[in-house]
Protein backbone atom coordinates (compact mmCIF):
# COMPACT_ATOMS: atom_id res chain seq x y z
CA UNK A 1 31.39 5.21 -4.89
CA UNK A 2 34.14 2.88 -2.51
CA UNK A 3 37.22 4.89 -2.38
CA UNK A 4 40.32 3.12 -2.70
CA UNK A 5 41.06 2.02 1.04
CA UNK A 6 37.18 0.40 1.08
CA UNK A 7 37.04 -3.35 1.45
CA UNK A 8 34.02 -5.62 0.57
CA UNK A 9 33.31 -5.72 4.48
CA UNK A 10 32.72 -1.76 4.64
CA UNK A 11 30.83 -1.54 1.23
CA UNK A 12 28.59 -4.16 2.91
CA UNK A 13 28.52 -2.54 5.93
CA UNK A 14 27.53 1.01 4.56
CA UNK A 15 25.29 -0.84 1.88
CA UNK A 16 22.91 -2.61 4.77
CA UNK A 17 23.22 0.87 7.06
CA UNK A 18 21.54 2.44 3.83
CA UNK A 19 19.22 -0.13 4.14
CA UNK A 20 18.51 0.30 7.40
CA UNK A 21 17.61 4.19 7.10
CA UNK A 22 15.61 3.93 4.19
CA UNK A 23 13.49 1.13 6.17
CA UNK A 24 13.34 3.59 9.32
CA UNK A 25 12.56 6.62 7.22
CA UNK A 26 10.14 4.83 5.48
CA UNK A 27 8.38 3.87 8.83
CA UNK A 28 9.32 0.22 9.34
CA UNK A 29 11.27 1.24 12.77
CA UNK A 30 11.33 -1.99 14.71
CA UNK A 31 8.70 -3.45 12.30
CA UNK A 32 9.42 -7.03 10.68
CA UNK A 33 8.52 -5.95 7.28
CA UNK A 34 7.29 -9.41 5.43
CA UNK A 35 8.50 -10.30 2.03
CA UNK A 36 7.06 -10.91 -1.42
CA UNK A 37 8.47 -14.25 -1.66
CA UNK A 38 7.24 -15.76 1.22
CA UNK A 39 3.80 -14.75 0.08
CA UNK A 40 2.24 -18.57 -0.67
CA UNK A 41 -0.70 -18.34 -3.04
CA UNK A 42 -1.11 -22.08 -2.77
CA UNK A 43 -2.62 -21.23 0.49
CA UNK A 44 -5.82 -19.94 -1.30
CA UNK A 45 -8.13 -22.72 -1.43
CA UNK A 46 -10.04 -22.00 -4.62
CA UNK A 47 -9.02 -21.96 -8.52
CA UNK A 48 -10.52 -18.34 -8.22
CA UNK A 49 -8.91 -17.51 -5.27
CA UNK A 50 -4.97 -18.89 -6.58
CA UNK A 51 -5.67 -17.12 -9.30
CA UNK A 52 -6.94 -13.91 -7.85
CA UNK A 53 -3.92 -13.75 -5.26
CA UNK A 54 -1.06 -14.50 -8.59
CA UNK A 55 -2.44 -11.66 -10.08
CA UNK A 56 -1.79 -9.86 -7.12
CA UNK A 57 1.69 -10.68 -6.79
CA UNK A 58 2.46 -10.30 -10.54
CA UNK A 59 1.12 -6.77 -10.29
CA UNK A 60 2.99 -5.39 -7.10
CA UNK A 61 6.14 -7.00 -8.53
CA UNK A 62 5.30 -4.90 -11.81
CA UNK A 63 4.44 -2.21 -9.69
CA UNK A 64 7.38 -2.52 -7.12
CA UNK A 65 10.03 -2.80 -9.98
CA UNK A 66 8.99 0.49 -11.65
CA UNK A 67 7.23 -1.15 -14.35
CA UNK A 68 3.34 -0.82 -15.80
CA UNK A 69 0.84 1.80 -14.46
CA UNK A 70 2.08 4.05 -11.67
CA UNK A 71 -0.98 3.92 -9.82
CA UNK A 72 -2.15 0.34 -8.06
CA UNK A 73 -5.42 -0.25 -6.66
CA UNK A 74 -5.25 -3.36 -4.72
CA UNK A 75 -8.97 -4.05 -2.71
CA UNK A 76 -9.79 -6.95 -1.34
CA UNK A 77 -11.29 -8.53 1.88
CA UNK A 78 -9.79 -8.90 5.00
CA UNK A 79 -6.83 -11.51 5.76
CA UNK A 80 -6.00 -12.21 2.17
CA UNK A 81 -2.49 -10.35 2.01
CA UNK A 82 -3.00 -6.91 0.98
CA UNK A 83 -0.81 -5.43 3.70
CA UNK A 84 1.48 -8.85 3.52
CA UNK A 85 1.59 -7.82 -0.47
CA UNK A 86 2.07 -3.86 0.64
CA UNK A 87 5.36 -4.63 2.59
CA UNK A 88 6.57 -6.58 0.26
CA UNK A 89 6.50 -4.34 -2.44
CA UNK A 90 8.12 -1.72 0.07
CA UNK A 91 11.04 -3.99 0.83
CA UNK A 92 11.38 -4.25 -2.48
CA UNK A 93 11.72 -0.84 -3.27
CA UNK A 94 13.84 -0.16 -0.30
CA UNK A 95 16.53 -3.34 -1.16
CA UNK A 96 16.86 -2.12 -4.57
CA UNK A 97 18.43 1.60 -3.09
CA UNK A 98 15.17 3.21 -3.46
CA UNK A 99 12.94 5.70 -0.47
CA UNK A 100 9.69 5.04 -0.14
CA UNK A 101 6.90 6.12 2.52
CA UNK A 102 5.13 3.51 3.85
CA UNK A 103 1.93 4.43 5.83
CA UNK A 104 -1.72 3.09 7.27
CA UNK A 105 -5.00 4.87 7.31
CA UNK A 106 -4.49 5.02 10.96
CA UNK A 107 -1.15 7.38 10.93
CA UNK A 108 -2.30 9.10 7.87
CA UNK A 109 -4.91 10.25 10.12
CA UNK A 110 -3.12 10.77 13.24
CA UNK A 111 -0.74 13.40 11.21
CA UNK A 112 -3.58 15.93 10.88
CA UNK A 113 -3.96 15.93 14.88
CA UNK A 114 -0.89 17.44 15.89
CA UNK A 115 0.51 21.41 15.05
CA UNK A 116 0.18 23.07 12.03
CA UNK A 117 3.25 23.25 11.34
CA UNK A 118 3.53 19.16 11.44
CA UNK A 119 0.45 18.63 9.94
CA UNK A 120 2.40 20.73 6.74
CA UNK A 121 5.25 18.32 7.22
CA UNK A 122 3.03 15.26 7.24
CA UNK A 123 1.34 16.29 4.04
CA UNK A 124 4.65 17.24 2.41
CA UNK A 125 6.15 14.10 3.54
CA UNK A 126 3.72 12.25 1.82
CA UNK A 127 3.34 14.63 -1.43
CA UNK A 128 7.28 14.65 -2.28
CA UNK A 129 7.95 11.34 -1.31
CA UNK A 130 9.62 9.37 -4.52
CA UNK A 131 7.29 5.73 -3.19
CA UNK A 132 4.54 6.12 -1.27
CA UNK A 133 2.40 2.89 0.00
CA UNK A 134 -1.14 3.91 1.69
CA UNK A 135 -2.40 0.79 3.36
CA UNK A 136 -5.52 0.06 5.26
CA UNK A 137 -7.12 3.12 3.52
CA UNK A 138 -10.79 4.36 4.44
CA UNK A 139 -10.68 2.20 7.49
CA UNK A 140 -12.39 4.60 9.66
CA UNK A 141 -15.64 6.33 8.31
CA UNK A 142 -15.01 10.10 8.09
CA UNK A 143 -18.03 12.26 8.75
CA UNK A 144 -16.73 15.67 7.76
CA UNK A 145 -15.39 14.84 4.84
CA UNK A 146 -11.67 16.60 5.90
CA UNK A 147 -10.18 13.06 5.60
CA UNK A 148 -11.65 12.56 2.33
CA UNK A 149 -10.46 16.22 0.94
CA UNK A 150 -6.59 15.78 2.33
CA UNK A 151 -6.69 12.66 0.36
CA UNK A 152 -7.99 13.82 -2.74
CA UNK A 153 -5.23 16.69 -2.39
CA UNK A 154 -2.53 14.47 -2.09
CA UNK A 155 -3.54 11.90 -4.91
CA UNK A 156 -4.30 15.38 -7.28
CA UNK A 157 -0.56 15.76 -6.92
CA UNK A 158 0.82 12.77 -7.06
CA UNK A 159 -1.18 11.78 -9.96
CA UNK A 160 0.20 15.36 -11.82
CA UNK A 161 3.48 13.96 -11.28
CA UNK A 162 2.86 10.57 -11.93
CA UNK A 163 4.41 9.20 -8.76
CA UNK A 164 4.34 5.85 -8.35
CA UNK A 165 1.38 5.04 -5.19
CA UNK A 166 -0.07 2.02 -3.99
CA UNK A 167 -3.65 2.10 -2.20
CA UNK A 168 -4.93 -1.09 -0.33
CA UNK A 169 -7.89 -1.69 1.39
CA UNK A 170 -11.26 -3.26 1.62
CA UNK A 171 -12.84 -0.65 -0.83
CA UNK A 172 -16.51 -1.39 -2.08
CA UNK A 173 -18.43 1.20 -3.63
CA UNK A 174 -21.77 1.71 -2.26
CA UNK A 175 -24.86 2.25 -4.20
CA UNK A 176 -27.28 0.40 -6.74
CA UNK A 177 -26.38 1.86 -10.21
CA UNK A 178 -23.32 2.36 -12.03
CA UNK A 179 -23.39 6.05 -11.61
CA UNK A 180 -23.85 6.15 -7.77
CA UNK A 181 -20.78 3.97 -7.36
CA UNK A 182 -18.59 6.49 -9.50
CA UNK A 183 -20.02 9.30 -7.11
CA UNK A 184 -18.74 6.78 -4.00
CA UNK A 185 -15.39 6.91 -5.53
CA UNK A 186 -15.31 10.48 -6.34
CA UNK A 187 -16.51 11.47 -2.89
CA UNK A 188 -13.73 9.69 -1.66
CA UNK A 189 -10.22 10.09 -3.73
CA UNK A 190 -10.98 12.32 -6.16
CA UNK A 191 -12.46 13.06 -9.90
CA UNK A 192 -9.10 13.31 -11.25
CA UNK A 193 -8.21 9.69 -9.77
CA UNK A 194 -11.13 8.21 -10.41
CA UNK A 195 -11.22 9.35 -13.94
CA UNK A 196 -7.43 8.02 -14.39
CA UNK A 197 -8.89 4.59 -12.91
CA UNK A 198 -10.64 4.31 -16.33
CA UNK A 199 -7.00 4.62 -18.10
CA UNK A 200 -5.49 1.49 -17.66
CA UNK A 201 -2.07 2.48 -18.41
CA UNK A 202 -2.55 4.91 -15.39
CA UNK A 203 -4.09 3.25 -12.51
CA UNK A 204 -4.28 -0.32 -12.37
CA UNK A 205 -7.12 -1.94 -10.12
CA UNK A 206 -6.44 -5.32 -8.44
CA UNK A 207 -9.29 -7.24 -6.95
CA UNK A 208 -8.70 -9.99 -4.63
CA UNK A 209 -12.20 -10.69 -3.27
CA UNK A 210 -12.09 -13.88 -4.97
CA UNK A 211 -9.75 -14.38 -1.83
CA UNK A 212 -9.77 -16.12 1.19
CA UNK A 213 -9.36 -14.68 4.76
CA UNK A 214 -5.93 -16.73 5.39
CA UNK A 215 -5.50 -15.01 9.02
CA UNK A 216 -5.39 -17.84 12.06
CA UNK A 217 -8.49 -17.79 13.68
CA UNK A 218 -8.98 -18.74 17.51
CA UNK A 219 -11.49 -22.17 18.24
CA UNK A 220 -12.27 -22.49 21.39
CA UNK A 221 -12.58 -26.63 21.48
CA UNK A 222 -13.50 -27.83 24.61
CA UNK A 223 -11.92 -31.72 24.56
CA UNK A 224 -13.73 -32.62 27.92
CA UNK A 225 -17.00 -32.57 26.19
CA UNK A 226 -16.03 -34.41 23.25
């Protein structure tokens, strides 16, 4: 609340300091977080694929803005936007006043290396946090299953809460029947998730492989031998 001696130059200033520390606290230190609006899906080259990626970004926006299911599954190949869409909805968040914890497979992982006492922390960190954006999930193959079961704890009690999480990454269940794909699920984030996937006002699922990779690739041209 500005106090009487405040002037629109130190409610700005204070407002974009807030800003500031909930992008640092939500783990964007240094990082040039891209936004929802500069993600083109006129870049997708395919009817399928423009439509695939507008669903996308109708969904996060939902999701972003506190609106629909609290729980958004968003799997897709690589280079089509997911962690471009991810960002976004975590700038979002953060620009309307709101924390959020922002994290990839890789740190999620790195957390359960250190003490016990800050593995605890990392957990709690992401158990309380009021947002929380898991990108890049599964990325690495876990063999013992301690991964999988730190996962499945934290999504238990988020979902008991109903706090609003985002998971994004190139998920496809493995396996030949219908059954044997719900069991690559389960093994993975849970019973209790995967049985809230089949609620749609729960969990919504967003598939974009209809996508294309959009990521620059290298060509090596060599013009002397054209």
């Amino acid at each position: 609340m500005p106090c009487p001696d405040c002037t629109a130059t130190t409610v700005a200033e204070a407002e974009a300091a807030k800003t500031a520390s909930l992008f640092n606290n939500a783990g964007f230190n240094g990082v040039q977080v891209k936004r929802l609006e500069n993600f083109d899906t006129i870049r997708q080259a395919t009817p399928k694929g423009r439509m695939a990626a507008e669903l996308a970004l109708r969904s996060i926006v939902e999701w972003a803005g506190g609106g629909g299911p609290q729980f958004l599954l968003l799997t897709g190949g690589t280079g089509v936007g997911k962690t471009h869409l991810s960002e976004g909805a975590a700038a979002m968040v953060i620009e309307r006043g709101d924390p959020i914890a922002y994290v990839i497979w890789a740190d999620f992982v790195f957390g359960f290396r250190e003490n016990l006492d800050d593995r605890h922390e990392h957990m709690r960190r992401l158990r309380d946090a009021e947002y929380l954006i898991l990108d890049e999930i599964l990325a690495a193959r876990d063999t013992t299953h301690f991964l999988a079961d730190e996962l499945q704890d934290l999504l238990g009690h988020r979902t008991h809460y109903n706090k609003p999480t985002l998971l994004a990454g190139n998920l496809v269940p493995e396996g030949d029947t219908e059954s044997a794909r719900k069991q690559w699920w389960i093994d993975r984030v849970g019973e209790r998730f995967v049985s809230r996937m089949t609620d749609k006002t729960m969990v919504k699922v967003v598939n974009m492989f209809d996508c294309d990779d959009l990521r620059p690739h290298e060509r090596a041209v060599d013009d002397t031998r054209r």
